[in-house]
Protein backbone atom coordinates (compact mmCIF):
# COMPACT_ATOMS: atom_id res chain seq x y z
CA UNK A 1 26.67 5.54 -0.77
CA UNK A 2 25.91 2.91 -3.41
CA UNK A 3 26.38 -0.41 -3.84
CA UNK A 4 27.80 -2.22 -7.31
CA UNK A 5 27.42 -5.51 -8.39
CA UNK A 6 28.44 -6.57 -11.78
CA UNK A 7 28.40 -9.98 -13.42
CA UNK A 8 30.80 -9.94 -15.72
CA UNK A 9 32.51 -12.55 -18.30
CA UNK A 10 35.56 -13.23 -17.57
CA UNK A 11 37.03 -11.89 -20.72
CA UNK A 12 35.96 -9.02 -20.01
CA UNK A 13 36.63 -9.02 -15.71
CA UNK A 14 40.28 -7.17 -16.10
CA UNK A 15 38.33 -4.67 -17.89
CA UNK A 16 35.71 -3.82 -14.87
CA UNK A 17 38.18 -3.86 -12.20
CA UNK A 18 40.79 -1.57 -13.89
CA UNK A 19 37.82 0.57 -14.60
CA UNK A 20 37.30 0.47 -10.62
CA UNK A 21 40.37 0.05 -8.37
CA UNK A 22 42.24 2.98 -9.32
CA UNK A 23 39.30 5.63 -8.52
CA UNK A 24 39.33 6.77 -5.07
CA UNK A 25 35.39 7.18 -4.88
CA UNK A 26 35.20 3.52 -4.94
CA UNK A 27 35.99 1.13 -1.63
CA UNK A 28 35.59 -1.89 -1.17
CA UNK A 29 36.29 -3.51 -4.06
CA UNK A 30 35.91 -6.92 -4.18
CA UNK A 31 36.04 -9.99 -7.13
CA UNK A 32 34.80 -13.67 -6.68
CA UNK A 33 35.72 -15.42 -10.16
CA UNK A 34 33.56 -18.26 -11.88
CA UNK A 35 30.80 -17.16 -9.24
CA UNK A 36 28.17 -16.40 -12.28
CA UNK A 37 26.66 -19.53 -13.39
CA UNK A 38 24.26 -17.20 -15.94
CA UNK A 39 23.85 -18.69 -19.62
CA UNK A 40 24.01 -15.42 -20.89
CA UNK A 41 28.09 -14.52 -19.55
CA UNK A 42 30.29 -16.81 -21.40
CA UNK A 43 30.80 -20.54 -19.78
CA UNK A 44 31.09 -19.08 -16.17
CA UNK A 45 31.84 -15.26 -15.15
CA UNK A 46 32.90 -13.93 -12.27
CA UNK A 47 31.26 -11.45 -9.97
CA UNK A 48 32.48 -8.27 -8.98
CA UNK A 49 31.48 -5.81 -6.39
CA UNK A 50 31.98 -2.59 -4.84
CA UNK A 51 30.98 0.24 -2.50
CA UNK A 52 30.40 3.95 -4.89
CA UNK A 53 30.67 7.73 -3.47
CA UNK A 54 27.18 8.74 -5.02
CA UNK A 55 28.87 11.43 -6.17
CA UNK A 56 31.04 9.24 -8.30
CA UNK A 57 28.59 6.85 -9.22
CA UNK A 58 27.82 7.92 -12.68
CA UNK A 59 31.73 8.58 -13.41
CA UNK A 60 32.11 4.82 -12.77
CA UNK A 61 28.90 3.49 -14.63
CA UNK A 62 30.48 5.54 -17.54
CA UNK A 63 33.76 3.78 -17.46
CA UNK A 64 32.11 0.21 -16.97
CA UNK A 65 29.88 1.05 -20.05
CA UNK A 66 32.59 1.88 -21.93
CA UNK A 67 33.72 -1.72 -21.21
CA UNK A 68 31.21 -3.21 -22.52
CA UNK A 69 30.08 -5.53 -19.73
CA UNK A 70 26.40 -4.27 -19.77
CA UNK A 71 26.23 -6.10 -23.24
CA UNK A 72 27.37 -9.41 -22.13
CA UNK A 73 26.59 -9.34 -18.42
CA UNK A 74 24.89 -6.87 -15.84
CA UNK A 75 25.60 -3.53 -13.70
CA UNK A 76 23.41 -3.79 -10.68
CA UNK A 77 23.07 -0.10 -8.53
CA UNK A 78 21.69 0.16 -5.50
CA UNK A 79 21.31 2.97 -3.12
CA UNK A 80 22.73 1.96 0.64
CA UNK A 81 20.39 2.91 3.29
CA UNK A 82 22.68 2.43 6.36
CA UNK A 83 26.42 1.94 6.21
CA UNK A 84 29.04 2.21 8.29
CA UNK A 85 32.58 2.24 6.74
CA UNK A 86 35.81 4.41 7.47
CA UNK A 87 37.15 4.05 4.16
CA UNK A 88 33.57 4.98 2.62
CA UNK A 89 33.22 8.28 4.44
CA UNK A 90 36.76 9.05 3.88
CA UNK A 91 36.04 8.11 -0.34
CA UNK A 92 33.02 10.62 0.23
CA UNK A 93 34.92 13.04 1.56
CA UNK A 94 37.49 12.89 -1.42
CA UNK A 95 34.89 12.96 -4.29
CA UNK A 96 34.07 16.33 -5.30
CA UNK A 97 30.48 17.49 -4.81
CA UNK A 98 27.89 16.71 -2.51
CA UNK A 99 25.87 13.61 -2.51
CA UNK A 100 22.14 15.38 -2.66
CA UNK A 101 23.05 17.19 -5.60
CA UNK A 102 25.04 14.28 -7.68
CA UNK A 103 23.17 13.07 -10.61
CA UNK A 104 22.95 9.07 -11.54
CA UNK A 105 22.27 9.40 -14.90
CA UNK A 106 21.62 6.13 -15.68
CA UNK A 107 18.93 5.44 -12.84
CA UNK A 108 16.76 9.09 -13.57
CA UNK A 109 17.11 7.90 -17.23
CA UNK A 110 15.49 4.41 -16.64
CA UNK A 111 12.99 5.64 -14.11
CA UNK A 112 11.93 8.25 -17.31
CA UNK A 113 11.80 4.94 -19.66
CA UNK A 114 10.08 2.90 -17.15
CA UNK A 115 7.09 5.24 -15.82
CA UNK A 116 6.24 6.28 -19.62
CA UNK A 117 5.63 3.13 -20.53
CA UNK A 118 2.06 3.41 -22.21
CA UNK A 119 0.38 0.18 -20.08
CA UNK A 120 -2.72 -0.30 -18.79
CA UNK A 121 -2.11 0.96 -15.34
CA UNK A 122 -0.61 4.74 -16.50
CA UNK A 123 -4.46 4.53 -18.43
CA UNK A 124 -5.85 3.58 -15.62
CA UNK A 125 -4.99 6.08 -13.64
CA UNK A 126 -5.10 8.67 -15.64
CA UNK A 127 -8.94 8.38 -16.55
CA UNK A 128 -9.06 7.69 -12.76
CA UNK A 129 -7.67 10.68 -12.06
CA UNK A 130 -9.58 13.09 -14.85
CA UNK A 131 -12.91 11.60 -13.76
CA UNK A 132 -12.12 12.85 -10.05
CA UNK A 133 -10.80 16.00 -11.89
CA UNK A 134 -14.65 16.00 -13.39
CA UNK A 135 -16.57 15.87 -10.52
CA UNK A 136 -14.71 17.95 -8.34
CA UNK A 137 -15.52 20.90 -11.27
CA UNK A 138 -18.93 20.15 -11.28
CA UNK A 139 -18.61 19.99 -6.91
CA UNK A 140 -17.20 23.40 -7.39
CA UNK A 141 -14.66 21.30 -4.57
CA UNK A 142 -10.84 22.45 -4.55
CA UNK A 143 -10.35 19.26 -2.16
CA UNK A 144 -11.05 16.91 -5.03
CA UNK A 145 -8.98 19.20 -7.19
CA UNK A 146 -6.47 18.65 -4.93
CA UNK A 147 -6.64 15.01 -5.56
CA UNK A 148 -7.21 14.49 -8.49
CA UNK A 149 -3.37 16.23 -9.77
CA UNK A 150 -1.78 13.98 -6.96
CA UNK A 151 -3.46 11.24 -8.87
CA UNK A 152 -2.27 11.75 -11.80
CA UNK A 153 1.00 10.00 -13.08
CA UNK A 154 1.92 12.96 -16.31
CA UNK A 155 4.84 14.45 -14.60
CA UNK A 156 7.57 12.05 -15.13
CA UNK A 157 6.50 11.77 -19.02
CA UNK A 158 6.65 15.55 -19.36
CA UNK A 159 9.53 15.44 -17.55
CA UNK A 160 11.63 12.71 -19.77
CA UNK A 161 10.86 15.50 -22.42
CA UNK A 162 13.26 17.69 -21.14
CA UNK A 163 15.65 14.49 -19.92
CA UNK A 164 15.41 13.03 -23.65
CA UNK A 165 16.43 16.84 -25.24
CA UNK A 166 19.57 16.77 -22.73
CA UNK A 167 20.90 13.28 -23.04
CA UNK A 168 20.05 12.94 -26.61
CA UNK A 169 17.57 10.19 -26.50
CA UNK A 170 15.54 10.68 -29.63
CA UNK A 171 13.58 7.26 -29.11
CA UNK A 172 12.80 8.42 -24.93
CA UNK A 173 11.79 11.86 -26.49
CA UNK A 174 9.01 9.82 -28.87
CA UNK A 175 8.22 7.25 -26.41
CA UNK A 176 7.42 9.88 -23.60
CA UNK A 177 5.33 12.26 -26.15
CA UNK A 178 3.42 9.38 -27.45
CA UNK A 179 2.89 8.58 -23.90
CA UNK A 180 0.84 11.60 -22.88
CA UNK A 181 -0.77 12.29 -25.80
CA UNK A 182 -2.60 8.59 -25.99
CA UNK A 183 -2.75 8.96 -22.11
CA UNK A 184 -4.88 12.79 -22.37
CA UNK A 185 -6.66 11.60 -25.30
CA UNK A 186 -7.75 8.21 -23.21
CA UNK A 187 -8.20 10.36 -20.49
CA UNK A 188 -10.71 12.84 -21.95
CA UNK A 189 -12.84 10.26 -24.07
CA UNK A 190 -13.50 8.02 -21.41
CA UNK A 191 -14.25 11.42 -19.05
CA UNK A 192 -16.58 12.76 -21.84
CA UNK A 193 -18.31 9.46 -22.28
CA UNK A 194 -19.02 9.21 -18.17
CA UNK A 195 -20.36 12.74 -18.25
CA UNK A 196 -22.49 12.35 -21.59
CA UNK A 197 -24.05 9.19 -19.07
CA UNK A 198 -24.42 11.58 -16.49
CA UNK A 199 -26.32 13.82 -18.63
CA UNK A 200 -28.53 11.34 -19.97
CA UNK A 201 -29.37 10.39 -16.37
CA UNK A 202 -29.99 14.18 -15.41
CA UNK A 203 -27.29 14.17 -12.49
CA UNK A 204 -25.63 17.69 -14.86
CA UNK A 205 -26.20 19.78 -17.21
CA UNK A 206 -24.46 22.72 -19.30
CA UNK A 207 -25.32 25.37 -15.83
CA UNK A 208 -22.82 22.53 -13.77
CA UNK A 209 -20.05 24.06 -15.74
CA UNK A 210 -21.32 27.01 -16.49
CA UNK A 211 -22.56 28.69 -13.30
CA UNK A 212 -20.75 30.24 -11.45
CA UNK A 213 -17.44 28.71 -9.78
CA UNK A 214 -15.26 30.43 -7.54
CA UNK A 215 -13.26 27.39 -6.35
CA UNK A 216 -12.47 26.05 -9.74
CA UNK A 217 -12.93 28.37 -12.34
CA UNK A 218 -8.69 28.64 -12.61
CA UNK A 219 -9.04 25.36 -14.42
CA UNK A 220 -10.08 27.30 -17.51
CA UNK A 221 -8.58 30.44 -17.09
CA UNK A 222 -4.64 30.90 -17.49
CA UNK A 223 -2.94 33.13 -17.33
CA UNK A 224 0.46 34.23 -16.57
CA UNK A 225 0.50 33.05 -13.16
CA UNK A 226 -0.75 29.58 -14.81
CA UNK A 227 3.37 29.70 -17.07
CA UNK A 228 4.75 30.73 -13.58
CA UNK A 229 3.57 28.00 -11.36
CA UNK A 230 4.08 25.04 -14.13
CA UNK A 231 7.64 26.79 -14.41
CA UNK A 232 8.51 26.63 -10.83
CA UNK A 233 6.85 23.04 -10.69
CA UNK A 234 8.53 21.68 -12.99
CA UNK A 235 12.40 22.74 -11.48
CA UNK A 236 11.08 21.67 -8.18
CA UNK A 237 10.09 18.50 -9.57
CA UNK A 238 13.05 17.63 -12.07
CA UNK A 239 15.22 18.79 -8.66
CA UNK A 240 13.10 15.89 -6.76
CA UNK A 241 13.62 12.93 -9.35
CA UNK A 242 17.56 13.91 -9.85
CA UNK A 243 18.60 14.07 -6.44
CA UNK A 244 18.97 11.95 -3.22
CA UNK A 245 16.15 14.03 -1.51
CA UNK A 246 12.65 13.42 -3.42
CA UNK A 247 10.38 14.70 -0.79
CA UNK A 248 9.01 17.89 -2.94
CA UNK A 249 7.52 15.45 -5.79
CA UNK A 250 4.17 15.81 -4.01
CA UNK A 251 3.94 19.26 -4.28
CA UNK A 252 4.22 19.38 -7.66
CA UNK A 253 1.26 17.45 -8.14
CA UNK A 254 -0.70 19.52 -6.48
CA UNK A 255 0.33 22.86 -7.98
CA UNK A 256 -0.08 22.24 -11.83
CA UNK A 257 -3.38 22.39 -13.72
CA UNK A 258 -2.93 19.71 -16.04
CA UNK A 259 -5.97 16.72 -14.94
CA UNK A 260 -8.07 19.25 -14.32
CA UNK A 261 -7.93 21.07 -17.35
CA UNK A 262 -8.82 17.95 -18.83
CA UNK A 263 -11.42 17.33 -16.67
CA UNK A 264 -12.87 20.49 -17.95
CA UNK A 265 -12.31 19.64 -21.57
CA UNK A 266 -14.20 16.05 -20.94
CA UNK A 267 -17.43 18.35 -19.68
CA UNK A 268 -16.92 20.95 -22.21
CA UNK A 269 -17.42 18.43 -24.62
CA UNK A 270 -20.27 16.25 -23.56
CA UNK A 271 -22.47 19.42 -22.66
CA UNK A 272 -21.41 21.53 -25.56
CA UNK A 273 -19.33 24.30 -23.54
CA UNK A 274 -17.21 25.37 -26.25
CA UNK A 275 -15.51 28.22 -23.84
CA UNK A 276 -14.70 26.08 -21.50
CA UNK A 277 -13.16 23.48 -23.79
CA UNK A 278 -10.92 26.43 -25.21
CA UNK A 279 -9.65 27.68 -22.14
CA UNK A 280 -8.76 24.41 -20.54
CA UNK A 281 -7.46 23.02 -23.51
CA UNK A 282 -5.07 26.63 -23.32
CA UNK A 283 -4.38 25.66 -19.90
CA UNK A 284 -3.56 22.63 -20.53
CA UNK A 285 -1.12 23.37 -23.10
CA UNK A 286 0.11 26.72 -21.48
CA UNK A 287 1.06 23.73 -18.41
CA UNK A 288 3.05 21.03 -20.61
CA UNK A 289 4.86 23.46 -22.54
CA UNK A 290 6.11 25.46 -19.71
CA UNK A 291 6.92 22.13 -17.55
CA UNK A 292 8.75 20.63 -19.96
CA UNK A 293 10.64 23.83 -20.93
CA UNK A 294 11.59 24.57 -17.68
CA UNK A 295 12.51 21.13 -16.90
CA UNK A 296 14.03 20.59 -20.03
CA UNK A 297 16.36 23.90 -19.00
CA UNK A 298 17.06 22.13 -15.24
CA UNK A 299 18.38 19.10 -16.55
CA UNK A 300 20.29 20.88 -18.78
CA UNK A 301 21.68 22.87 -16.20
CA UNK A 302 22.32 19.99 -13.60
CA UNK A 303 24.32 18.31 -17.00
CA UNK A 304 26.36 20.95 -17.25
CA UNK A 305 27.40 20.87 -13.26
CA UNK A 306 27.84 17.28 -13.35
CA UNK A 307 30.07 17.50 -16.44
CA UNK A 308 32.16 19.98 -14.39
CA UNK A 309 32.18 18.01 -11.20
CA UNK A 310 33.43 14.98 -13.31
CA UNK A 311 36.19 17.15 -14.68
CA UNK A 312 37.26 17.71 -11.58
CA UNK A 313 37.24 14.39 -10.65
CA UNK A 314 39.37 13.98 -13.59
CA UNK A 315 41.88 16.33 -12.69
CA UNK A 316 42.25 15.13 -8.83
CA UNK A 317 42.59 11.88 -9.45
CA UNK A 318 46.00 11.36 -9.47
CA UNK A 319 46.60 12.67 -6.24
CA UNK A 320 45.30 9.52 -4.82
CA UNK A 321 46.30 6.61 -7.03
């Protein structure tokens, strides 16, 4: 279940609550006018709320965008926790489709804009994160493999690829790409710089890298199996940010080779390991593309449901207005 609240001038308050009352995933429904005292609405606005059938959410954001009442005022969604409500259950039970596979469109969309935002802390812990990915190759330790990919925040980015392609959003599409390019690049330099100190200081050398390494040596060494595991990843992951239930988000962290194949590259460079910079930088690239393909392909395929689910919608309506 979810939870509306819309300010809302009151030109424009007719508008929101025919776009509401007549759907039967939405209870509740409930209008307190000249209760918005915001300088933005007109003089006063009122203040309207309801109770949403996730699985109708994004049918109703649609029609209240097509008002226009996200220009002058504000839709406010919120996920309910706990609830207890005949005439909710009863609106679930209505709506077509089930709530862990509905789609918000509008909330997966600004989480995309929101966590590619190129700031300081997306840096931050992506250098943090590729300098783990560093010593753990050099440790020959899977462990600090391990946690250096949870540590790294590149998924969503690569992700809002794919989400950008499907909902058209040329600007989210740049924004996102210029996102993980600056954030790799940033990424590598500073990772090269702290291992061209740690060579002046004779803590490694080229053999760190070049030894044998039968814990890491994946990292710069793909192959097929390396397109097959960003591929599954990346559905598993796209799966995770689009539906109710985000508990696999974690594993996909852990299973693609993306920090540590910069890692590798940062090493490469600073000790002159041209191999190694090749294959990771392949790695690397073999990861993106096939995350963002694949995800790219999932959204498009959860689109495509959720367009039929809202037909449906469509066409039962008017057995319960």
């Amino acid at each position: 279940m979810q939870h509306l609240r819309i300010s809302s001038p009151a030109s424009l308050t007719d508008a929101v609550l025919a776009a509401l009352g007549p759907d039967p995933a939405v209870t509740n429904l409930t209008c307190v006018r000249g209760a918005c005292l915001d300088p933005a609405l007109e003089a006063v606005g009122d203040l309207v709320e309801a109770d949403v059938a996730r699985e109708g959410a994004d049918d109703a954001i649609a029609r209240l965008r097509a008002t226009g009442v996200h220009q002058q005022g504000t839709i406010h969604l919120t996920a309910v926790p706990t609830w207890l409500s005949r005439a909710g259950r009863d609106a679930e039970d209505i709506t077509p489709g089930a709530s862990p596979d509905s789609v918000i469109w509008a909330d997966v969309t600004q989480r995309a804009y929101e966590e590619s935002e190129p700031n300081w802390t997306y840096f931050t812990f992506m250098i943090l994160a590729t300098l783990i990915a560093s010593i753990a190759i050099v440790l020959d330790s899977q462990v600090l493999v391990i946690g250096a990919m949870v540590l790294g925040p590149e998924f969503i980015p690569i992700a809002a690829l794919g989400l950008a392609l499907v909902r058209r959003r040329r600007t989210l599409f740049w924004y996102a790409g210029r996102t993980l390019v600056l954030g790799f690049l940033a990424a590598i330099a500073a990772a090269t710089a702290a291992a061209l100190l740690g060579r002046a200081l004779g803590w490694i050398d080229v053999g760190a890298i070049t030894a044998a390494r039968p814990e890491t040596s994946f990292i710069y060494r793909p192959d097929r199996w390396s397109l097959v595991v960003a591929v599954v990843a990346a559905i598993a992951g796209v799966l995770s940010l689009t539906s109710a239930k985000v508990g696999g988000l974690s594993g996909v962290f852990i299973s693609v080779t993306t920090i540590p194949a910069a890692g590798n590259i940062a090493l490469g460079l600073a000790l002159g390991a041209g191999n190694e910079v090749r294959g990771s930088a392949l790695q690397l690239l073999v990861n993106i593309c096939g995350m963002a393909v694949a995800g790219w392909l999932t959204l498009a395929a959860k689109h495509a449901i959720s367009a039929r689910t809202s037909s449906r919608r469509r066409w039962r309506r008017p057995a319960y207005e």
